[in-house]
PDB file of N, CA and C in Angstrom:
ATOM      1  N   UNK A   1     116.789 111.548 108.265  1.00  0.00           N
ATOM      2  CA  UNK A   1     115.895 112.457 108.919  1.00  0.00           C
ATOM      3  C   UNK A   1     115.895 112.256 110.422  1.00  0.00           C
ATOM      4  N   UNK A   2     116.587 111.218 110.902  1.00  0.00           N
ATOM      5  CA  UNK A   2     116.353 110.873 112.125  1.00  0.00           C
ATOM      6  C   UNK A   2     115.365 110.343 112.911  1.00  0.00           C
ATOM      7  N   UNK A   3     115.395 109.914 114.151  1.00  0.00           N
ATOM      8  CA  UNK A   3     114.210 109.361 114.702  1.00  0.00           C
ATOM      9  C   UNK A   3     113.306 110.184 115.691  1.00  0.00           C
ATOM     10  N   UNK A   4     112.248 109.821 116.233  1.00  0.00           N
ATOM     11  CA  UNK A   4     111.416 110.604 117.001  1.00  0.00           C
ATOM     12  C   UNK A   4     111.939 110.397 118.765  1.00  0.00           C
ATOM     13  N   UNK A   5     112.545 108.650 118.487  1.00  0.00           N
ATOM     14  CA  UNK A   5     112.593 108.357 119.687  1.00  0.00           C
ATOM     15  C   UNK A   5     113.858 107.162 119.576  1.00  0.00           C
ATOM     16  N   UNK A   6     114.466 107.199 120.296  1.00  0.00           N
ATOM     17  CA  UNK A   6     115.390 106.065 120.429  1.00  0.00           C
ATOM     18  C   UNK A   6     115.017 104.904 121.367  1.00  0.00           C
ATOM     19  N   UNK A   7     115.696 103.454 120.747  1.00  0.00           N
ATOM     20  CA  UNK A   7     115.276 102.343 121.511  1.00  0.00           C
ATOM     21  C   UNK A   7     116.220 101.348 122.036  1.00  0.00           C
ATOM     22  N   UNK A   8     116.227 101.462 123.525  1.00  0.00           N
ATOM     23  CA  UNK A   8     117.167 100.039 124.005  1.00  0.00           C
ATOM     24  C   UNK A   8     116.760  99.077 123.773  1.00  0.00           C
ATOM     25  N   UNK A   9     117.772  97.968 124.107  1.00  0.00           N
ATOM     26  CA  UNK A   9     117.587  97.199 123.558  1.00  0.00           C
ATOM     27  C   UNK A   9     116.319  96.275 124.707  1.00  0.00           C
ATOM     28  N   UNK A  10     116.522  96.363 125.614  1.00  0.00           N
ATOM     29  CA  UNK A  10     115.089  96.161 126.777  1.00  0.00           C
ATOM     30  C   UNK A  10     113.634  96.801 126.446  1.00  0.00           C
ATOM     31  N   UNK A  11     113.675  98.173 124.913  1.00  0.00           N
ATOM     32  CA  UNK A  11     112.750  98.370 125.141  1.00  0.00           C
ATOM     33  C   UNK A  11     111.630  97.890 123.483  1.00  0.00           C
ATOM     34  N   UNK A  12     113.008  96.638 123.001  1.00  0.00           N
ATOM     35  CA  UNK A  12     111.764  96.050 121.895  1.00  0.00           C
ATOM     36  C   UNK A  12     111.961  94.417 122.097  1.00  0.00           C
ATOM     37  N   UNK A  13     111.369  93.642 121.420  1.00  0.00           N
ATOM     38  CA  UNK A  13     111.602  92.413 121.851  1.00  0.00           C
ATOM     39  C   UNK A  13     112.657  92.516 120.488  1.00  0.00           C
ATOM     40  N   UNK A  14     113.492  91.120 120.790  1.00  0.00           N
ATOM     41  CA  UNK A  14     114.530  90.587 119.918  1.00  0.00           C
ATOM     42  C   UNK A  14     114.840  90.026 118.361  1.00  0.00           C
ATOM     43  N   UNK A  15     113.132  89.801 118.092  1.00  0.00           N
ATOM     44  CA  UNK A  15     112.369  89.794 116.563  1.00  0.00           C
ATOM     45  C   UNK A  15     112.382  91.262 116.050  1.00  0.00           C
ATOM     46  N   UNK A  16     112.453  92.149 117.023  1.00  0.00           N
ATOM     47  CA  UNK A  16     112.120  93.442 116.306  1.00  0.00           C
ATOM     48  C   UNK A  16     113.287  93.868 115.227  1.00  0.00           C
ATOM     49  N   UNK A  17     113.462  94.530 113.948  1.00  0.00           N
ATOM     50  CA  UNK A  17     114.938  95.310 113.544  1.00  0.00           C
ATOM     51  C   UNK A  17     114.683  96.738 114.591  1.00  0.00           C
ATOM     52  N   UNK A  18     115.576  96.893 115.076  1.00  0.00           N
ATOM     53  CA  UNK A  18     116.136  98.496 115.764  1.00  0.00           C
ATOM     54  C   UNK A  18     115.708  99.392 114.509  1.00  0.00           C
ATOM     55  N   UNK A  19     115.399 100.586 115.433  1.00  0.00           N
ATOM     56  CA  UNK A  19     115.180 101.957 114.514  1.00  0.00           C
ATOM     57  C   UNK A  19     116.548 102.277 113.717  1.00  0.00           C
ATOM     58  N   UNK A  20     116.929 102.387 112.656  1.00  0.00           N
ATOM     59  CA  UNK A  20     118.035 103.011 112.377  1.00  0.00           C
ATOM     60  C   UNK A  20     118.273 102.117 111.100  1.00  0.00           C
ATOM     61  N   UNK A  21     119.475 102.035 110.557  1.00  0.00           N
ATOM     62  CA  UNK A  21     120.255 101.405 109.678  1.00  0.00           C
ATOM     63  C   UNK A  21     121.560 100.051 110.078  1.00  0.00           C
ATOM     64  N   UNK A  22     121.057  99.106 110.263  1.00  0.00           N
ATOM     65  CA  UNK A  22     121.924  97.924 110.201  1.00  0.00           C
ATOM     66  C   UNK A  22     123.178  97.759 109.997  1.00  0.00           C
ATOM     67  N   UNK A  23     124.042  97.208 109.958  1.00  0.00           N
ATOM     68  CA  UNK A  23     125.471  96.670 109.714  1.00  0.00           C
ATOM     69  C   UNK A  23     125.481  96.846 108.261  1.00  0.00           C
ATOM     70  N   UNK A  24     126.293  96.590 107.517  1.00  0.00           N
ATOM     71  CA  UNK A  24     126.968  96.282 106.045  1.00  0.00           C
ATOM     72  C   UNK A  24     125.763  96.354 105.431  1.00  0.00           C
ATOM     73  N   UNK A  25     124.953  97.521 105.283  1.00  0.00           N
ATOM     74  CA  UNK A  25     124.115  98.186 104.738  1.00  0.00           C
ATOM     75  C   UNK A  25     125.209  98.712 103.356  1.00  0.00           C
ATOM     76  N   UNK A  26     124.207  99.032 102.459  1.00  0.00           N
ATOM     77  CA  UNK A  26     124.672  99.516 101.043  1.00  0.00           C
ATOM     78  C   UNK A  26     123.283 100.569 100.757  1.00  0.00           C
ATOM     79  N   UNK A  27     123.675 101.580 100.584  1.00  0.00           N
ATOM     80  CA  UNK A  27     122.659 103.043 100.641  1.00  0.00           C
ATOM     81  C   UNK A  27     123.094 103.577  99.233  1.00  0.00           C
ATOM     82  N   UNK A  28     122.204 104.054  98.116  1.00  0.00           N
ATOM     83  CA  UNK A  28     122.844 104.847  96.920  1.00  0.00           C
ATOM     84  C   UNK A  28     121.601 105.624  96.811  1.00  0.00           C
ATOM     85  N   UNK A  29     121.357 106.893  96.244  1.00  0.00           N
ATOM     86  CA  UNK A  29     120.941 107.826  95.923  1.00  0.00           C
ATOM     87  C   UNK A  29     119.011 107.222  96.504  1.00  0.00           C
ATOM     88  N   UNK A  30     119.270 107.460  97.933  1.00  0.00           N
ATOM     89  CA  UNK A  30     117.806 107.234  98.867  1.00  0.00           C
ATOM     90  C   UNK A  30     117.607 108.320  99.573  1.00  0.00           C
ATOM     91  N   UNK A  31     116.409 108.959 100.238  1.00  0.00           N
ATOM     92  CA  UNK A  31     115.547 108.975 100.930  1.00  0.00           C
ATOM     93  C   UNK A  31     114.881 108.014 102.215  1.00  0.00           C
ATOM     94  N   UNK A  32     115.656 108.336 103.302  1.00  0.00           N
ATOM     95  CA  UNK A  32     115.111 107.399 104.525  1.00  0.00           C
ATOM     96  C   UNK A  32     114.722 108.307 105.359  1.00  0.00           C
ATOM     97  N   UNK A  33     113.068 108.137 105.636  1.00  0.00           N
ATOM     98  CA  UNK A  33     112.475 109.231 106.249  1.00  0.00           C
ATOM     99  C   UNK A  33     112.635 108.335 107.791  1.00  0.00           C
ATOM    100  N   UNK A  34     112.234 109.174 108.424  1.00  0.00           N
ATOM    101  CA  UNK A  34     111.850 109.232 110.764  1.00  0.00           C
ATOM    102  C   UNK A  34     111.678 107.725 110.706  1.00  0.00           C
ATOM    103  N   UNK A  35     112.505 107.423 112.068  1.00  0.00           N
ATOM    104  CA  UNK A  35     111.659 105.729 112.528  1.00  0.00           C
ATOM    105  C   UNK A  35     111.436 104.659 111.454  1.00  0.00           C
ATOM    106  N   UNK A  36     112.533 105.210 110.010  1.00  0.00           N
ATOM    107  CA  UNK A  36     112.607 103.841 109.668  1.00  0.00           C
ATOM    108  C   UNK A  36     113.484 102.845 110.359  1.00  0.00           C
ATOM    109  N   UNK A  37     113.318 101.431 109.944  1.00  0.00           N
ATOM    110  CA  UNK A  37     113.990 100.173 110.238  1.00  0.00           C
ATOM    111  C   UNK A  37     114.795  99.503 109.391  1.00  0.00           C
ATOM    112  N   UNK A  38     116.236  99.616 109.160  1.00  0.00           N
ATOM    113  CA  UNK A  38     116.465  99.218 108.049  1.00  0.00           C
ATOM    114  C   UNK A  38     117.389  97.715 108.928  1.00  0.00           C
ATOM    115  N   UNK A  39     117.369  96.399 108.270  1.00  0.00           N
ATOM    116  CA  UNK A  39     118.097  95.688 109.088  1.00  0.00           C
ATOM    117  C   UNK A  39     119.484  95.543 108.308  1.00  0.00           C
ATOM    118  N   UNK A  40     120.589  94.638 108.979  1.00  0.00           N
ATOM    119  CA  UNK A  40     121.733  94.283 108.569  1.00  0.00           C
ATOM    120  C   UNK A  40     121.566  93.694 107.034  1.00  0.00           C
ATOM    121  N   UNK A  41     122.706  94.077 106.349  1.00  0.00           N
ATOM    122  CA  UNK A  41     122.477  93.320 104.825  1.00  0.00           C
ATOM    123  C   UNK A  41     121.871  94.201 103.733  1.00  0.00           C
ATOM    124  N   UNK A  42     121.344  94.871 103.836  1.00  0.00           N
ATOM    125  CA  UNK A  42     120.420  95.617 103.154  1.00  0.00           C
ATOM    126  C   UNK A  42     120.960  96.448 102.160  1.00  0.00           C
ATOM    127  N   UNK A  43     120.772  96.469 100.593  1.00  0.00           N
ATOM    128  CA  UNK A  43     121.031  96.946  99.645  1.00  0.00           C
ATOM    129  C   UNK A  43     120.109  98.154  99.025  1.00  0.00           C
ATOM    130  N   UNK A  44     119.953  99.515  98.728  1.00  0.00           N
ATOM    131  CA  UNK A  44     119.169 100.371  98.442  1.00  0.00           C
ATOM    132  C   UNK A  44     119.857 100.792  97.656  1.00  0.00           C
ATOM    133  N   UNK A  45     119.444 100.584  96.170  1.00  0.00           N
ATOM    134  CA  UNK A  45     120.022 101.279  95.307  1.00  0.00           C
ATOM    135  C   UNK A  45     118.661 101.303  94.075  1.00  0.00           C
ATOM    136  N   UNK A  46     118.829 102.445  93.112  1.00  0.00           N
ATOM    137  CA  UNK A  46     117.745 102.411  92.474  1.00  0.00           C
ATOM    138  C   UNK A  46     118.275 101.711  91.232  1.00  0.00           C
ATOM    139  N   UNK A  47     119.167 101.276  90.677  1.00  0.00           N
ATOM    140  CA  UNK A  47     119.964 100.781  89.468  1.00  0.00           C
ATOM    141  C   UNK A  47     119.577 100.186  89.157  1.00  0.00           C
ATOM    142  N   UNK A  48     118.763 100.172  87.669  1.00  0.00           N
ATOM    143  CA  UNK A  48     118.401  98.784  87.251  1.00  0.00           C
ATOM    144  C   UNK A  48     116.846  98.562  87.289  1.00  0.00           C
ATOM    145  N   UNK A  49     116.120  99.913  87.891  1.00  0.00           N
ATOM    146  CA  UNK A  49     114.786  99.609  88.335  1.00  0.00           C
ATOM    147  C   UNK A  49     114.047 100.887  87.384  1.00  0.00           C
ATOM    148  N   UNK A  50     113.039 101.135  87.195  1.00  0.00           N
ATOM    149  CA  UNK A  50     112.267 101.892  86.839  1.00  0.00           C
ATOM    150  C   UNK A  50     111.838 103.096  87.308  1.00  0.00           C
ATOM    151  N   UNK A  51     112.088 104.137  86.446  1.00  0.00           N
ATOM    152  CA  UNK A  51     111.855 105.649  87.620  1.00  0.00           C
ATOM    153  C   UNK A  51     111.019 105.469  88.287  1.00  0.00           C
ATOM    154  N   UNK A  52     109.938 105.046  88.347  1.00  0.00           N
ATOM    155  CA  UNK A  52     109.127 105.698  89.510  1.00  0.00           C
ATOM    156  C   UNK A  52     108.162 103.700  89.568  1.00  0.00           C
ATOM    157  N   UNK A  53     108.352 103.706  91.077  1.00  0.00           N
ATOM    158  CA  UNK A  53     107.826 102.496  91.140  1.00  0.00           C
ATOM    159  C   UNK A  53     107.509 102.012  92.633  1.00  0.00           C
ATOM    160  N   UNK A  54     105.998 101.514  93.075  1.00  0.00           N
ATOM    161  CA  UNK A  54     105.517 101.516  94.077  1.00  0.00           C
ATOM    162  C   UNK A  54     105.687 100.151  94.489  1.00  0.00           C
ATOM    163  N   UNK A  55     106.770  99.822  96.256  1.00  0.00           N
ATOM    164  CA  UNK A  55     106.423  98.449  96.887  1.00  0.00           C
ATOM    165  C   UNK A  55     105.510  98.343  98.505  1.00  0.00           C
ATOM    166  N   UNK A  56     105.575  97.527  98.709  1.00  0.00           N
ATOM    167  CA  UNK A  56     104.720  97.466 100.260  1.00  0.00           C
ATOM    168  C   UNK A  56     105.894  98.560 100.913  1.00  0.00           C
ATOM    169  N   UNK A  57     106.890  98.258 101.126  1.00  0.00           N
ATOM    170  CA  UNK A  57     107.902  99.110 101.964  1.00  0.00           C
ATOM    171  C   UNK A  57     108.806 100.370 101.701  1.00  0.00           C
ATOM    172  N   UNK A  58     108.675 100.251 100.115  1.00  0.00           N
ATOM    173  CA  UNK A  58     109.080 101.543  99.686  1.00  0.00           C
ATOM    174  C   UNK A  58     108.903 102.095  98.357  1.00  0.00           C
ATOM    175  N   UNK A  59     109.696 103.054  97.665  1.00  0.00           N
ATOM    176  CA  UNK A  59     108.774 103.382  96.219  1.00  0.00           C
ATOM    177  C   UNK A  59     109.546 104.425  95.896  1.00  0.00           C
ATOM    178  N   UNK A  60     110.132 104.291  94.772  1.00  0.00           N
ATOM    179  CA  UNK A  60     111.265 104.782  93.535  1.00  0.00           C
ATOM    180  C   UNK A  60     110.473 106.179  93.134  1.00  0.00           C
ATOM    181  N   UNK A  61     111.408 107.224  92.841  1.00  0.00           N
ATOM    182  CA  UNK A  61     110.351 108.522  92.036  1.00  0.00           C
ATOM    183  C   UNK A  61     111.491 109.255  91.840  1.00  0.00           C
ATOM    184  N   UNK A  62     111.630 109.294  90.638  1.00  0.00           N
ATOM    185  CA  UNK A  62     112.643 110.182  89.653  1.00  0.00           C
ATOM    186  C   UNK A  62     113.471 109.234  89.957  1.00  0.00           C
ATOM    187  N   UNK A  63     114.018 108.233  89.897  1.00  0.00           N
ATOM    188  CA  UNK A  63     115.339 107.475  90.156  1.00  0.00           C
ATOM    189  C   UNK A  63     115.900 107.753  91.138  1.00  0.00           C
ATOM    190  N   UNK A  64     114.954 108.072  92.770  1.00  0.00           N
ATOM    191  CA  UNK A  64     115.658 108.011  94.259  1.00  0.00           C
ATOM    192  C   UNK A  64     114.239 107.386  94.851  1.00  0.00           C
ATOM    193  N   UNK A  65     115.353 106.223  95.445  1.00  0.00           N
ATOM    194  CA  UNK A  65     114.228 105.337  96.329  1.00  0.00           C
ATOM    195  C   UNK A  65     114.163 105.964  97.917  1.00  0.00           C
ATOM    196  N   UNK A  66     112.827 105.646  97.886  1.00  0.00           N
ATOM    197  CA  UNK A  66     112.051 106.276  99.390  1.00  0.00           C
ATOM    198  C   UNK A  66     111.833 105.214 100.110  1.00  0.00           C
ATOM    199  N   UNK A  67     112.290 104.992 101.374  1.00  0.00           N
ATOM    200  CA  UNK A  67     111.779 104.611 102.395  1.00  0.00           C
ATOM    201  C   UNK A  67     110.999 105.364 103.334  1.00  0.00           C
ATOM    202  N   UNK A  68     109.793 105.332 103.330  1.00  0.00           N
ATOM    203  CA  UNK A  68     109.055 106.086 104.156  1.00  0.00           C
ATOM    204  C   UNK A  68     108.549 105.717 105.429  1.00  0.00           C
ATOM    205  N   UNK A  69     108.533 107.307 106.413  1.00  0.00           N
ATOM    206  CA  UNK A  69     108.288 106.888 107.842  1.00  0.00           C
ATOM    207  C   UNK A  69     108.101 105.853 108.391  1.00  0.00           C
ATOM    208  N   UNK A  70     108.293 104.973 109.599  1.00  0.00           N
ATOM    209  CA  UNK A  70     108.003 103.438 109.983  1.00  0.00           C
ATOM    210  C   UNK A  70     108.281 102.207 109.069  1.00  0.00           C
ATOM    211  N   UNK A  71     108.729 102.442 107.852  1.00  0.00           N
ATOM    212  CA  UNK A  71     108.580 101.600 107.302  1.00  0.00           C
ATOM    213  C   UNK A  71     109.611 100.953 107.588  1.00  0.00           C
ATOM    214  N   UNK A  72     109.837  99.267 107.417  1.00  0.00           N
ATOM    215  CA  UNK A  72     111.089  98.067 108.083  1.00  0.00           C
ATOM    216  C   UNK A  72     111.023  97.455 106.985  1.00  0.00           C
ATOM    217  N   UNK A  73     112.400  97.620 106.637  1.00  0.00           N
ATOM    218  CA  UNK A  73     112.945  96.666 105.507  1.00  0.00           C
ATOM    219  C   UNK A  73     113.705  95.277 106.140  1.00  0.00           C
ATOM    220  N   UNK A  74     113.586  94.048 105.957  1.00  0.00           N
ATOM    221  CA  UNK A  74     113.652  92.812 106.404  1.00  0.00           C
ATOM    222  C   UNK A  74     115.577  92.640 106.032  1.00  0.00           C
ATOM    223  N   UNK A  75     115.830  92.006 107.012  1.00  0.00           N
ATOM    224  CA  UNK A  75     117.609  91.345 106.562  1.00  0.00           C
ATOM    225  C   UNK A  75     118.219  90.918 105.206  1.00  0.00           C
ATOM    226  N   UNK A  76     118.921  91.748 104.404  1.00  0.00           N
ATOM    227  CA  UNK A  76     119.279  90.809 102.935  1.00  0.00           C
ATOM    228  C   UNK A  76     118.859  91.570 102.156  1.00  0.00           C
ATOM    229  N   UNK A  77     117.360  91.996 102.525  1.00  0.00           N
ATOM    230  CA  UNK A  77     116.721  92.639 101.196  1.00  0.00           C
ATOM    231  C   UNK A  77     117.530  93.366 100.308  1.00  0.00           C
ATOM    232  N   UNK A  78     117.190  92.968  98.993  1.00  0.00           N
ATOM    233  CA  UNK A  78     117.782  93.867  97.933  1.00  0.00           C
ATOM    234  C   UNK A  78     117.097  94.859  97.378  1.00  0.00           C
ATOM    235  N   UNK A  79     116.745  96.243  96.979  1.00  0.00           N
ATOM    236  CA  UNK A  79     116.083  97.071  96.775  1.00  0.00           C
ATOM    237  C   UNK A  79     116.597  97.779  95.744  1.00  0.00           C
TER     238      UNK A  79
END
């Protein structure tokens, strides 16, 4: 969906993940809404999980996982 706003790298501190999608990311049948954060590593796939299913950062419905607006998924995470 894209972002609202783009960010240098002067304009977050160095703890932050960047707006966007990370390095050697793995994406399967998702939904990534505005100004998410996805970091390096990151696996999104719904396989294996339950149609419809609610986490702090995101939440499965019909067998396509949502990352919604602002939301930052951490380095590694598997989803």
């Amino acid at each position: 969906m894209g972002a609202d706003f783009y960010e240098l790298g002067s304009d977050r501190g160095s703890e932050i993940t960047p707006i966007g999608i990370g390095r050697n990311c793995v994406i399967d049948r998702a939904i990534i809404d505005k100004n998410a954060r996805i970091a390096d590593g990151v696996v999104v796939t719904p396989e294996g999980k339950p149609e419809n299913f609610d986490a702090e950062n995101y939440y499965i419905r019909d067998g396509i996982v949502v990352i919604p607006k602002n939301a930052t998924i951490p380095p590694g995470f598997w989803i």
